[in-house]
PDB file of N, CA and C in Angstrom:
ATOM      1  N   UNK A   1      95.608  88.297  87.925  1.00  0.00           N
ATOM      2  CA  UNK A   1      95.951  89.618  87.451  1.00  0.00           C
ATOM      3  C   UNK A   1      95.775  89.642  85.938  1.00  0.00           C
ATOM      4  N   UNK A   2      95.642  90.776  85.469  1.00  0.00           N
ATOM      5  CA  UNK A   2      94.629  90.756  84.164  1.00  0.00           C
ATOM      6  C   UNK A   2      95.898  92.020  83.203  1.00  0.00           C
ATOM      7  N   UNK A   3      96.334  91.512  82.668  1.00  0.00           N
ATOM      8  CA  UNK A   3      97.463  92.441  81.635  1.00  0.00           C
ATOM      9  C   UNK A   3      96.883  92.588  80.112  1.00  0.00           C
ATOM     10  N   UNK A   4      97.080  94.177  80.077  1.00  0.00           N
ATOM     11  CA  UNK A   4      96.714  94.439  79.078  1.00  0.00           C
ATOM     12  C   UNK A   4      95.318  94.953  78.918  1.00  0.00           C
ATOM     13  N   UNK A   5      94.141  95.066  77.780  1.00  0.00           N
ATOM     14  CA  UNK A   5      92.852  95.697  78.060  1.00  0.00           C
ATOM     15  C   UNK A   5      93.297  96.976  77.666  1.00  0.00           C
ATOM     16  N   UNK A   6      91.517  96.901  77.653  1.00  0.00           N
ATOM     17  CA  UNK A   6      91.389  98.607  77.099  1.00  0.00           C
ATOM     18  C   UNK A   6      92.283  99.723  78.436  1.00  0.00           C
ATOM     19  N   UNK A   7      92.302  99.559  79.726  1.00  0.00           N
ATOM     20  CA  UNK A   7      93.172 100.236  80.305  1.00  0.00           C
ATOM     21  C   UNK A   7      94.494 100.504  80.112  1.00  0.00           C
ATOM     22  N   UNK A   8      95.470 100.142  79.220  1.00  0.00           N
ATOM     23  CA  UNK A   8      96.692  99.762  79.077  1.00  0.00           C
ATOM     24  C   UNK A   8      96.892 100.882  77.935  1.00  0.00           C
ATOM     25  N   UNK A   9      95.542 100.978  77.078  1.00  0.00           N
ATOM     26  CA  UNK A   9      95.731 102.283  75.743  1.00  0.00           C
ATOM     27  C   UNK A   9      96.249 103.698  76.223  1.00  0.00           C
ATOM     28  N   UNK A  10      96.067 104.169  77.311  1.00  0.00           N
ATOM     29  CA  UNK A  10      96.767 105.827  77.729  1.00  0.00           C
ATOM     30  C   UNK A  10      97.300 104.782  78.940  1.00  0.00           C
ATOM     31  N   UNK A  11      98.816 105.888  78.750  1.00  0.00           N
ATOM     32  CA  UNK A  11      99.471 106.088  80.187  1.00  0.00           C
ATOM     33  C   UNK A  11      99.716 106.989  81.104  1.00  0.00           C
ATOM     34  N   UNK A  12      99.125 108.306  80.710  1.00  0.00           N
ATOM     35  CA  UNK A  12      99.472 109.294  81.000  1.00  0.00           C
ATOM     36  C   UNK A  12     100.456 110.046  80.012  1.00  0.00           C
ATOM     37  N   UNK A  13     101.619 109.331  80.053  1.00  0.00           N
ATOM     38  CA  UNK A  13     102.904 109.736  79.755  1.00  0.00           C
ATOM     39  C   UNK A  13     103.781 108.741  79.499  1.00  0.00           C
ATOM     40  N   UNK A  14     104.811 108.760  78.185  1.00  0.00           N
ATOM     41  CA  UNK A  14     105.913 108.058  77.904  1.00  0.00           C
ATOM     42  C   UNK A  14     106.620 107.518  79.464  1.00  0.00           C
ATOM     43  N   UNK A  15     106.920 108.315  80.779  1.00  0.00           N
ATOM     44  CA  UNK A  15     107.891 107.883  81.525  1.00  0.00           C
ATOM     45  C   UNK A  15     107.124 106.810  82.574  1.00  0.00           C
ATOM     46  N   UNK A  16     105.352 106.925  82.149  1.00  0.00           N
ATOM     47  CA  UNK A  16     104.491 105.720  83.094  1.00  0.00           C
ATOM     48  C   UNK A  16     104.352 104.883  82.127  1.00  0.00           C
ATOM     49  N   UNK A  17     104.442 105.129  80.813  1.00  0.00           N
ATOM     50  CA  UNK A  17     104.785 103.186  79.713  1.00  0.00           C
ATOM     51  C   UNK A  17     105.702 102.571  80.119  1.00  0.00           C
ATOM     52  N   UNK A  18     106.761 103.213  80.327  1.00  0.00           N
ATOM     53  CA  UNK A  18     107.928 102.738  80.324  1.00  0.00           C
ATOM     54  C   UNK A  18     108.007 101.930  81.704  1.00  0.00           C
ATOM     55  N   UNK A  19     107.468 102.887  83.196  1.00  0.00           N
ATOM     56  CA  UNK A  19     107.230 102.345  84.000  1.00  0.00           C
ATOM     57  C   UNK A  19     106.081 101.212  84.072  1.00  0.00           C
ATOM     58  N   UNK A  20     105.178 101.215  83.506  1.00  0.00           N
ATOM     59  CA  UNK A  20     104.247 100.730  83.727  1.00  0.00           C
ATOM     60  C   UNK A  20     104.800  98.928  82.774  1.00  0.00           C
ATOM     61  N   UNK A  21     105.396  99.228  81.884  1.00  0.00           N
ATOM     62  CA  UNK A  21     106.544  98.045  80.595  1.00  0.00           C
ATOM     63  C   UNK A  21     107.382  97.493  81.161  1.00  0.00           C
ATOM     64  N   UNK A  22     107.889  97.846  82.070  1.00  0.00           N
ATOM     65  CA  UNK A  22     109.121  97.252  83.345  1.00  0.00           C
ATOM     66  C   UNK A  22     108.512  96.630  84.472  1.00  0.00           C
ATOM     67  N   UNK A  23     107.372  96.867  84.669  1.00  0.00           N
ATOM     68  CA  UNK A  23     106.581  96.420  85.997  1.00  0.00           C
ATOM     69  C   UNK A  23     105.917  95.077  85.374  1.00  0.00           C
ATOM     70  N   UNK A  24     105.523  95.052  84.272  1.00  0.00           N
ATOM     71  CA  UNK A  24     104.855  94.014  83.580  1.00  0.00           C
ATOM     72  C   UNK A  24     105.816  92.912  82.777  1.00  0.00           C
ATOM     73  N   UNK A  25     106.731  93.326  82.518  1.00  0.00           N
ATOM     74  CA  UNK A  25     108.170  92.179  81.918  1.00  0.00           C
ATOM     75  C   UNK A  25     108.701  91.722  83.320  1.00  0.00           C
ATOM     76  N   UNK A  26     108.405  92.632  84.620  1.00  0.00           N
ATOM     77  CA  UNK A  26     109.430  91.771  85.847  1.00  0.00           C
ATOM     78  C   UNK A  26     108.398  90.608  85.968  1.00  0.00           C
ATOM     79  N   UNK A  27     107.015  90.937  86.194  1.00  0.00           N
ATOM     80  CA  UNK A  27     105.202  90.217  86.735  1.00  0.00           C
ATOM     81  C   UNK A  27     105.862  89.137  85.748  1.00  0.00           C
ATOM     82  N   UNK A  28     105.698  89.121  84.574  1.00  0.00           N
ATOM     83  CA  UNK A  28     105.826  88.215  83.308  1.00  0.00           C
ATOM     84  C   UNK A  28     106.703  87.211  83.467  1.00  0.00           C
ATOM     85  N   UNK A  29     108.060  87.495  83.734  1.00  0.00           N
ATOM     86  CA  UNK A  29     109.512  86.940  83.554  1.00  0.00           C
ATOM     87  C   UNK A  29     109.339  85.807  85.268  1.00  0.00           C
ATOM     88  N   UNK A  30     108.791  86.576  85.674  1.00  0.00           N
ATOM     89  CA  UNK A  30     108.355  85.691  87.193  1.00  0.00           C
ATOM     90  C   UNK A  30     107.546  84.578  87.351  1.00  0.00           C
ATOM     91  N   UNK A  31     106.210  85.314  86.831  1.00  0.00           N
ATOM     92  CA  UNK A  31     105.190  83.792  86.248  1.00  0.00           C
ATOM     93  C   UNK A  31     105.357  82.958  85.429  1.00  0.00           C
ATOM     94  N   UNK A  32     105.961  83.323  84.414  1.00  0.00           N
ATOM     95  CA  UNK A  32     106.491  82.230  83.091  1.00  0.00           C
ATOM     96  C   UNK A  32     108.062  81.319  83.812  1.00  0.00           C
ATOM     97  N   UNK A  33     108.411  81.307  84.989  1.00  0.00           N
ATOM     98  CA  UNK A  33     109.173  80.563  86.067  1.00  0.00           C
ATOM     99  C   UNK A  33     109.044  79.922  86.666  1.00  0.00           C
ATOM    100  N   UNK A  34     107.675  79.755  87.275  1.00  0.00           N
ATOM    101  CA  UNK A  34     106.635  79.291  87.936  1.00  0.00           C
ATOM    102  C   UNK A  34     107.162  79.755  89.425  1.00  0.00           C
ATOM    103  N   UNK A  35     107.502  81.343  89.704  1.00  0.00           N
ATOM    104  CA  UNK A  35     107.870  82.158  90.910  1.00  0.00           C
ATOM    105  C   UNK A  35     106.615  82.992  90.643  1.00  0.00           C
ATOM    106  N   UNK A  36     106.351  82.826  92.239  1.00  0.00           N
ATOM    107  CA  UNK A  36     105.243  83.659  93.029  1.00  0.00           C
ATOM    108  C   UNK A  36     106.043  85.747  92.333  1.00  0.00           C
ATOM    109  N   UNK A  37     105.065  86.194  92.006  1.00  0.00           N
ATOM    110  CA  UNK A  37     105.796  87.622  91.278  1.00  0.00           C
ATOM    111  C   UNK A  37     105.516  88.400  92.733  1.00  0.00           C
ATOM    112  N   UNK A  38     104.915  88.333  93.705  1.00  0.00           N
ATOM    113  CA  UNK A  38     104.624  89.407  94.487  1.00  0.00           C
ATOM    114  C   UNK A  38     105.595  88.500  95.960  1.00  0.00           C
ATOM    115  N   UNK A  39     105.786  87.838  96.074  1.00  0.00           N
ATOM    116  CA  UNK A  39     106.949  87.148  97.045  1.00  0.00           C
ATOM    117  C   UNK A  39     108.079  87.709  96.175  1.00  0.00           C
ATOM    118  N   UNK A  40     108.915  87.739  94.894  1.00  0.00           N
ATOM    119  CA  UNK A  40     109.884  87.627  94.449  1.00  0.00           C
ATOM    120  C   UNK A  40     109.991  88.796  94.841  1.00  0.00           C
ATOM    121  N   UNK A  41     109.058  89.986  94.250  1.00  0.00           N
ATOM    122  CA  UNK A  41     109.183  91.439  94.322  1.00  0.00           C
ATOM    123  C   UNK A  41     110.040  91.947  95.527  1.00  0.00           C
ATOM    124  N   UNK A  42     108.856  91.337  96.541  1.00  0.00           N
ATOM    125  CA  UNK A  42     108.968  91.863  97.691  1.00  0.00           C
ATOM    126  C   UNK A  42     110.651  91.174  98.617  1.00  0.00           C
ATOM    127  N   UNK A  43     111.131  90.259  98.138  1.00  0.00           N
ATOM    128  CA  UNK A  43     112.534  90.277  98.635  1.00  0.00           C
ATOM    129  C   UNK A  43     112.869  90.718  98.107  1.00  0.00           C
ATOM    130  N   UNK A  44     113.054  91.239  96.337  1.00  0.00           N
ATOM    131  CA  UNK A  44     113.890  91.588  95.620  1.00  0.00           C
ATOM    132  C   UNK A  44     114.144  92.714  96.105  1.00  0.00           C
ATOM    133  N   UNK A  45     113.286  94.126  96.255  1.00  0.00           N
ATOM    134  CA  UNK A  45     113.795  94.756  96.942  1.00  0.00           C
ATOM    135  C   UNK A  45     113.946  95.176  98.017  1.00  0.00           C
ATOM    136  N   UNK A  46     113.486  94.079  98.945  1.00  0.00           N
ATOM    137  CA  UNK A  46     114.765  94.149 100.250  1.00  0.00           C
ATOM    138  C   UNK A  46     115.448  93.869 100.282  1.00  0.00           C
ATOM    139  N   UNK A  47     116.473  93.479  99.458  1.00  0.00           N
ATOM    140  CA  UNK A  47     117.429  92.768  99.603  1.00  0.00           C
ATOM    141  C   UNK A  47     118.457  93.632  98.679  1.00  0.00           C
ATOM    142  N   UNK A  48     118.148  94.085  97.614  1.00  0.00           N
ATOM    143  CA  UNK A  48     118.808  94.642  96.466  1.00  0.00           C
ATOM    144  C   UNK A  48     119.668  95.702  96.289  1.00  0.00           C
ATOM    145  N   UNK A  49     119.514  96.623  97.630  1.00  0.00           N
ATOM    146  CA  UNK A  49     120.716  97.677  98.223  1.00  0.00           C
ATOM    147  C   UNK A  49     121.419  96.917  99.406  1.00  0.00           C
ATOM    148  N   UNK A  50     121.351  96.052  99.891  1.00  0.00           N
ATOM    149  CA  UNK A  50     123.089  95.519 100.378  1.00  0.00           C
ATOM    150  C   UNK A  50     123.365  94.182  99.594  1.00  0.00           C
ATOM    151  N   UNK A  51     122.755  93.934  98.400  1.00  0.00           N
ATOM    152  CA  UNK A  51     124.214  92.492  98.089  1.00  0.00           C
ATOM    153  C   UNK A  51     124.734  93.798  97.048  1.00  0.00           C
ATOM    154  N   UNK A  52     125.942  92.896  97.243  1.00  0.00           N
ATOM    155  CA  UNK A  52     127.022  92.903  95.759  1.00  0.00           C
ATOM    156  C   UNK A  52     126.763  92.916  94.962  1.00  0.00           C
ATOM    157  N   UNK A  53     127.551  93.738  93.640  1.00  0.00           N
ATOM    158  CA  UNK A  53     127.396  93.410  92.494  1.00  0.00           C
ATOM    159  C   UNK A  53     127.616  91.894  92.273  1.00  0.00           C
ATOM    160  N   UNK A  54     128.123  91.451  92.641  1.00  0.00           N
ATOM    161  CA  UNK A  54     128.858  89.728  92.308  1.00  0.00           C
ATOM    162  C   UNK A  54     127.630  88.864  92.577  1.00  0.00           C
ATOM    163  N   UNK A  55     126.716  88.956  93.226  1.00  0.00           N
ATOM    164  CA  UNK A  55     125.573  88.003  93.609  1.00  0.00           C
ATOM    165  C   UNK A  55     124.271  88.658  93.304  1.00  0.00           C
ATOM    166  N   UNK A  56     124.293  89.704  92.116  1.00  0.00           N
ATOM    167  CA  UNK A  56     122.761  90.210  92.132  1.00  0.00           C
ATOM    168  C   UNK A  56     122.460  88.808  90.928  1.00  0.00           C
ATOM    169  N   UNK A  57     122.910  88.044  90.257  1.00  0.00           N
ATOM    170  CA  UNK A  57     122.502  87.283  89.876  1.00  0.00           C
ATOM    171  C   UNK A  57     121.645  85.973  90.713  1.00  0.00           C
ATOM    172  N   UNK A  58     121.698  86.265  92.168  1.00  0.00           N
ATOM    173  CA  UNK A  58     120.537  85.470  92.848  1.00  0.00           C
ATOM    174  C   UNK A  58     119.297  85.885  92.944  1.00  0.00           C
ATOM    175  N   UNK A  59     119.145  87.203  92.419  1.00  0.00           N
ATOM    176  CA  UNK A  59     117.764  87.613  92.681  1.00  0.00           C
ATOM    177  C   UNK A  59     116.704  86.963  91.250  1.00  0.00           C
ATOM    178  N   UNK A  60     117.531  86.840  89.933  1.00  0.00           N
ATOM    179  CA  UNK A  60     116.458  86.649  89.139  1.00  0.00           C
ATOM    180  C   UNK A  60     115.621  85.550  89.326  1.00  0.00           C
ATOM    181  N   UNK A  61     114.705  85.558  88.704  1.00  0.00           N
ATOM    182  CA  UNK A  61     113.624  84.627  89.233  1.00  0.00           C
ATOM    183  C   UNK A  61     113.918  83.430  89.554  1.00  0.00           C
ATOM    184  N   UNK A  62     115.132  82.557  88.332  1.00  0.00           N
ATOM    185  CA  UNK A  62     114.866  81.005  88.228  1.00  0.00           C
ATOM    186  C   UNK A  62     115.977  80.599  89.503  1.00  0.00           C
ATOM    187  N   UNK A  63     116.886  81.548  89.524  1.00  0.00           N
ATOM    188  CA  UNK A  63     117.861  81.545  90.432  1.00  0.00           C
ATOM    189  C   UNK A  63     117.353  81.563  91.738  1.00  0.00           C
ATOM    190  N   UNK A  64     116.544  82.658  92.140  1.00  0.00           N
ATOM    191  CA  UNK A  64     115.719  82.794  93.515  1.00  0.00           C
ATOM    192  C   UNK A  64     114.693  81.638  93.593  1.00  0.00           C
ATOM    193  N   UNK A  65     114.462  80.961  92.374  1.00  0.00           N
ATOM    194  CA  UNK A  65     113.400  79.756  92.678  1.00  0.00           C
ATOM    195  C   UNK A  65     114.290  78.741  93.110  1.00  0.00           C
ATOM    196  N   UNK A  66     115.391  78.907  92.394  1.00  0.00           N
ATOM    197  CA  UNK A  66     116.297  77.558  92.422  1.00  0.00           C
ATOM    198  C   UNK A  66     117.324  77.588  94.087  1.00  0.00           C
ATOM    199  N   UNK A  67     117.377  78.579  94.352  1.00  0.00           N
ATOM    200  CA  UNK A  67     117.806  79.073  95.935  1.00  0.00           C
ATOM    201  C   UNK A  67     116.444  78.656  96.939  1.00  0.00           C
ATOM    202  N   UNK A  68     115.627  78.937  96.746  1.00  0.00           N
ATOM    203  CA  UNK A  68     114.311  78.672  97.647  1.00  0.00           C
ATOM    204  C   UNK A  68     114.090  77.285  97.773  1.00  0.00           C
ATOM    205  N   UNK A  69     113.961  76.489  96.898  1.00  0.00           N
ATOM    206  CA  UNK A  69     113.576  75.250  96.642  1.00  0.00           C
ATOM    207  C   UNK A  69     114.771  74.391  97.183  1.00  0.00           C
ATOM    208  N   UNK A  70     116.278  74.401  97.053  1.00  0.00           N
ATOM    209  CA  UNK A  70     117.225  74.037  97.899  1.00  0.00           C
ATOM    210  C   UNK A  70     116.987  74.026  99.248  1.00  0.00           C
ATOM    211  N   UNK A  71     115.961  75.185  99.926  1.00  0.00           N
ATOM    212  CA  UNK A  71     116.022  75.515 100.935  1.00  0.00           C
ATOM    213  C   UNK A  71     114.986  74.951 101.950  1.00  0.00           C
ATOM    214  N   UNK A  72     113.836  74.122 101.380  1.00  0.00           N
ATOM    215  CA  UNK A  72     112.488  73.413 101.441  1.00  0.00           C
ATOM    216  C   UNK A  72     112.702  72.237 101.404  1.00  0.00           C
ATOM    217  N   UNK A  73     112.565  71.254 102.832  1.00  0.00           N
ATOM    218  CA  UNK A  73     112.317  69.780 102.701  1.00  0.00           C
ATOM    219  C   UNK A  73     111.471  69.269 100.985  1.00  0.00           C
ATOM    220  N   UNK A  74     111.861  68.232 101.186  1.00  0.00           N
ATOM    221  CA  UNK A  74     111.391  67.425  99.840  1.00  0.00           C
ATOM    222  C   UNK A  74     110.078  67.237  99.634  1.00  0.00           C
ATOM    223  N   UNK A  75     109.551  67.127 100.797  1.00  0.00           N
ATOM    224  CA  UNK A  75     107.860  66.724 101.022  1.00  0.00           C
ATOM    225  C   UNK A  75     106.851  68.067 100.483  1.00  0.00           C
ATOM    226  N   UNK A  76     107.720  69.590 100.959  1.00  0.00           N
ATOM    227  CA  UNK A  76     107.447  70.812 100.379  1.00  0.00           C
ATOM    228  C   UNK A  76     106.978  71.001  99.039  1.00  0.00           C
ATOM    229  N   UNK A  77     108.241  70.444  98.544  1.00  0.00           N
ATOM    230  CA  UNK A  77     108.098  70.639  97.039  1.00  0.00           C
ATOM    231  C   UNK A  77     107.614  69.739  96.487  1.00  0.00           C
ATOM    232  N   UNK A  78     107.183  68.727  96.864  1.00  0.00           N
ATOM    233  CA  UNK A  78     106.037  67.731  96.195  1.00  0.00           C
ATOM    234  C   UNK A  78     104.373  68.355  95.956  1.00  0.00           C
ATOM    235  N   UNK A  79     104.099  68.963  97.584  1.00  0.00           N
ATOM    236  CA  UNK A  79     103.017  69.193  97.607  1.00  0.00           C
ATOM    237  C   UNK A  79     102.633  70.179  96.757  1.00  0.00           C
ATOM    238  N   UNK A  80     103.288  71.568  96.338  1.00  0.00           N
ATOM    239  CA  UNK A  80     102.796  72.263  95.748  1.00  0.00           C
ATOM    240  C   UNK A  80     102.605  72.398  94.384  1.00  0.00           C
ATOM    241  N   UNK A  81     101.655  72.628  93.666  1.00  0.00           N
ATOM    242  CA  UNK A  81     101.046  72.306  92.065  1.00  0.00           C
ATOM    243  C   UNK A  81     101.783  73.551  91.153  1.00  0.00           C
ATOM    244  N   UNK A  82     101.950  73.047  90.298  1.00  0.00           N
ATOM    245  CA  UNK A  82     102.805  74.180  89.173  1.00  0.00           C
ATOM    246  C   UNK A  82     101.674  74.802  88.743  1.00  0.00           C
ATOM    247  N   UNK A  83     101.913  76.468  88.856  1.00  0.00           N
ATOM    248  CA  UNK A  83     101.098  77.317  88.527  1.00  0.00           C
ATOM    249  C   UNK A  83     101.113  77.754  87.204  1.00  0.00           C
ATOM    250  N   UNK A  84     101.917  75.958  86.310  1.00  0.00           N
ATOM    251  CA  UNK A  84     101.848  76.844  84.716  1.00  0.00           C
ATOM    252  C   UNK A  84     100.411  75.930  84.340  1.00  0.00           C
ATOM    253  N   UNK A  85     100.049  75.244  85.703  1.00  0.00           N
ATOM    254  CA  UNK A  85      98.658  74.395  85.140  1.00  0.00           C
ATOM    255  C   UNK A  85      97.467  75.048  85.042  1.00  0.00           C
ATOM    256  N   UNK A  86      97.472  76.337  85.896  1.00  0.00           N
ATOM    257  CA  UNK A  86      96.537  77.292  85.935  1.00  0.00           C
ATOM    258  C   UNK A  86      96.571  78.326  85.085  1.00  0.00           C
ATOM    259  N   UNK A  87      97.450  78.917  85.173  1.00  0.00           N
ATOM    260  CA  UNK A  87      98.110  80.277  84.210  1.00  0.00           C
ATOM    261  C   UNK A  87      99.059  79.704  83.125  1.00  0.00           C
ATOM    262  N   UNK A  88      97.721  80.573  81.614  1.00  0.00           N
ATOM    263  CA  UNK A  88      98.743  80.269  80.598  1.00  0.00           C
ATOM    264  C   UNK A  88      99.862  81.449  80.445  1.00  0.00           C
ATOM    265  N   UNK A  89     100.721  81.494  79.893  1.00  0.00           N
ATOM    266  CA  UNK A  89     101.599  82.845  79.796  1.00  0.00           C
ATOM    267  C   UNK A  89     100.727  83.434  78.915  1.00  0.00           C
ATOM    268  N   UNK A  90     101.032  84.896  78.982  1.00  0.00           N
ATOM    269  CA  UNK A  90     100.423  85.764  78.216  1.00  0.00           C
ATOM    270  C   UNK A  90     101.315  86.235  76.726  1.00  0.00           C
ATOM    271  N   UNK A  91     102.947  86.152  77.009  1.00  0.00           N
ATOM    272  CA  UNK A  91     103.872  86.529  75.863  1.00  0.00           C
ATOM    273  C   UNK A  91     104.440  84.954  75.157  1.00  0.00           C
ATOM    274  N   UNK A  92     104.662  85.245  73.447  1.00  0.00           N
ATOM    275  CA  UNK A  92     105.293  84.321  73.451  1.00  0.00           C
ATOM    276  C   UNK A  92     106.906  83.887  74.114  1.00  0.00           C
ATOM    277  N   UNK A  93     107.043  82.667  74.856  1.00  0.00           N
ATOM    278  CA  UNK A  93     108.252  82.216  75.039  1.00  0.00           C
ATOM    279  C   UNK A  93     109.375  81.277  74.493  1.00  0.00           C
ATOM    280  N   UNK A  94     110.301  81.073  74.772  1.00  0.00           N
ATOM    281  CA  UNK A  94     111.416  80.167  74.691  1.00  0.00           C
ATOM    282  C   UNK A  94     111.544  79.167  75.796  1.00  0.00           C
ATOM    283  N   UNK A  95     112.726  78.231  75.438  1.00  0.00           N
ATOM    284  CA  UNK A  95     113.087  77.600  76.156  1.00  0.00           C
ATOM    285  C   UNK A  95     115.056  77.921  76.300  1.00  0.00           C
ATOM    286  N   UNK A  96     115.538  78.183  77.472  1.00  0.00           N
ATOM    287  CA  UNK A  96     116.597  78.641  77.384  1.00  0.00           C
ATOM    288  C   UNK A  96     117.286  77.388  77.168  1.00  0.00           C
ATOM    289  N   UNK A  97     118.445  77.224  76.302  1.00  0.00           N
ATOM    290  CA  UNK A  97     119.614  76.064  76.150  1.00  0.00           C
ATOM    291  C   UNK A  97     120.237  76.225  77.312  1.00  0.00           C
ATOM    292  N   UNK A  98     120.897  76.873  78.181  1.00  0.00           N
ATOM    293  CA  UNK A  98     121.506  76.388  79.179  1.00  0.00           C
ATOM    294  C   UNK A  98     121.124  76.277  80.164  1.00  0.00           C
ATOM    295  N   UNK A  99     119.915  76.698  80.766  1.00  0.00           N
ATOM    296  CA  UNK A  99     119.273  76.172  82.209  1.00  0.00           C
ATOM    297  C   UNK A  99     117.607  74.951  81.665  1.00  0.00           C
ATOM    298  N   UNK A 100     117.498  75.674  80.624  1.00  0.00           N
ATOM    299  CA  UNK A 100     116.242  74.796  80.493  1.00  0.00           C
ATOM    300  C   UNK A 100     114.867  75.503  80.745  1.00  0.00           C
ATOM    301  N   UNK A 101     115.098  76.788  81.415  1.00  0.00           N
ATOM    302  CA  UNK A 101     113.864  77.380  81.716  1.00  0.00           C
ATOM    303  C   UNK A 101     113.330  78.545  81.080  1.00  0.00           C
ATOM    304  N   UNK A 102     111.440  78.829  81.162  1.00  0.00           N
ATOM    305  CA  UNK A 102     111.340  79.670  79.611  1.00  0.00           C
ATOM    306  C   UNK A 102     111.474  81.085  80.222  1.00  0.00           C
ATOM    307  N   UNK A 103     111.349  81.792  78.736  1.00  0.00           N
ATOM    308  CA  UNK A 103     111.703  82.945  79.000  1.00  0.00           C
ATOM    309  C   UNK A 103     111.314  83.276  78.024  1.00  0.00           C
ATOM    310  N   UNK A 104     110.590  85.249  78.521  1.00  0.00           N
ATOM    311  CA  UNK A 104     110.143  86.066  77.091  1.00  0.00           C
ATOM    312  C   UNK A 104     110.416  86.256  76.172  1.00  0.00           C
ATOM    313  N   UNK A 105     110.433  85.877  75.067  1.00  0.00           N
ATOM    314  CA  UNK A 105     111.186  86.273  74.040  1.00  0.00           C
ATOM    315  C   UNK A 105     110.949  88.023  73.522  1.00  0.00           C
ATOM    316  N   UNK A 106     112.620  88.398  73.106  1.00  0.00           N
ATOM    317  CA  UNK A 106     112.799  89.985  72.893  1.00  0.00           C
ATOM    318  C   UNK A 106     111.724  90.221  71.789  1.00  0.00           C
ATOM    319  N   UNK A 107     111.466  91.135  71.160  1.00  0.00           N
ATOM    320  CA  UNK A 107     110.864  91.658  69.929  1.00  0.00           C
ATOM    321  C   UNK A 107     112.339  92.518  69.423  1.00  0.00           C
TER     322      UNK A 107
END
């Protein structure tokens, strides 16, 4: 998937940047995790009108990676190759101090 480009200059409208700026920080915040963005999506919102407020913190990415991967024999998670070997990030990132994992940095 290809972010950014001369397509990205009109949006139509302020309320499709904005949409279109939220769709691309969730894509972003997912790949820079090394979470599949179109698997995450697609539970996120099935799932996202019946939990709790108290557990929407399982949906973010590193959390839903870190729930998934609990959930996968060992042999699973050997086999599959980190997709930060293929894909560089596109924004600059961080490294978070308390989990360890990166993340977009704000402007």
């Amino acid at each position: 998937m290809t972010l950014g480009r001369r397509n990205w200059t009109f949006a139509g409208s302020q309320r499709g940047a904005d949409r279109a700026a939220v769709m691309l920080t969730l894509i972003t915040t997912a790949r820079l995790n090394d979470v599949d963005a179109k698997a995450w999506l697609a539970d996120v919102l099935a799932r996202i009108a019946d939990l709790p407020a108290s557990r929407l913190h399982e949906l973010l990415p590193w959390e839903w990676k870190r729930l998934r991967e609990a959930d996968k024999p060992a042999d699973q998670q050997a086999a599959r190759p980190s997709r930060n070997a293929i894909i560089e990030p596109a924004a600059p990132t961080r490294v978070c101090q308390s989990c360890g994992l990166r993340r977009m940095r704000t402007l």
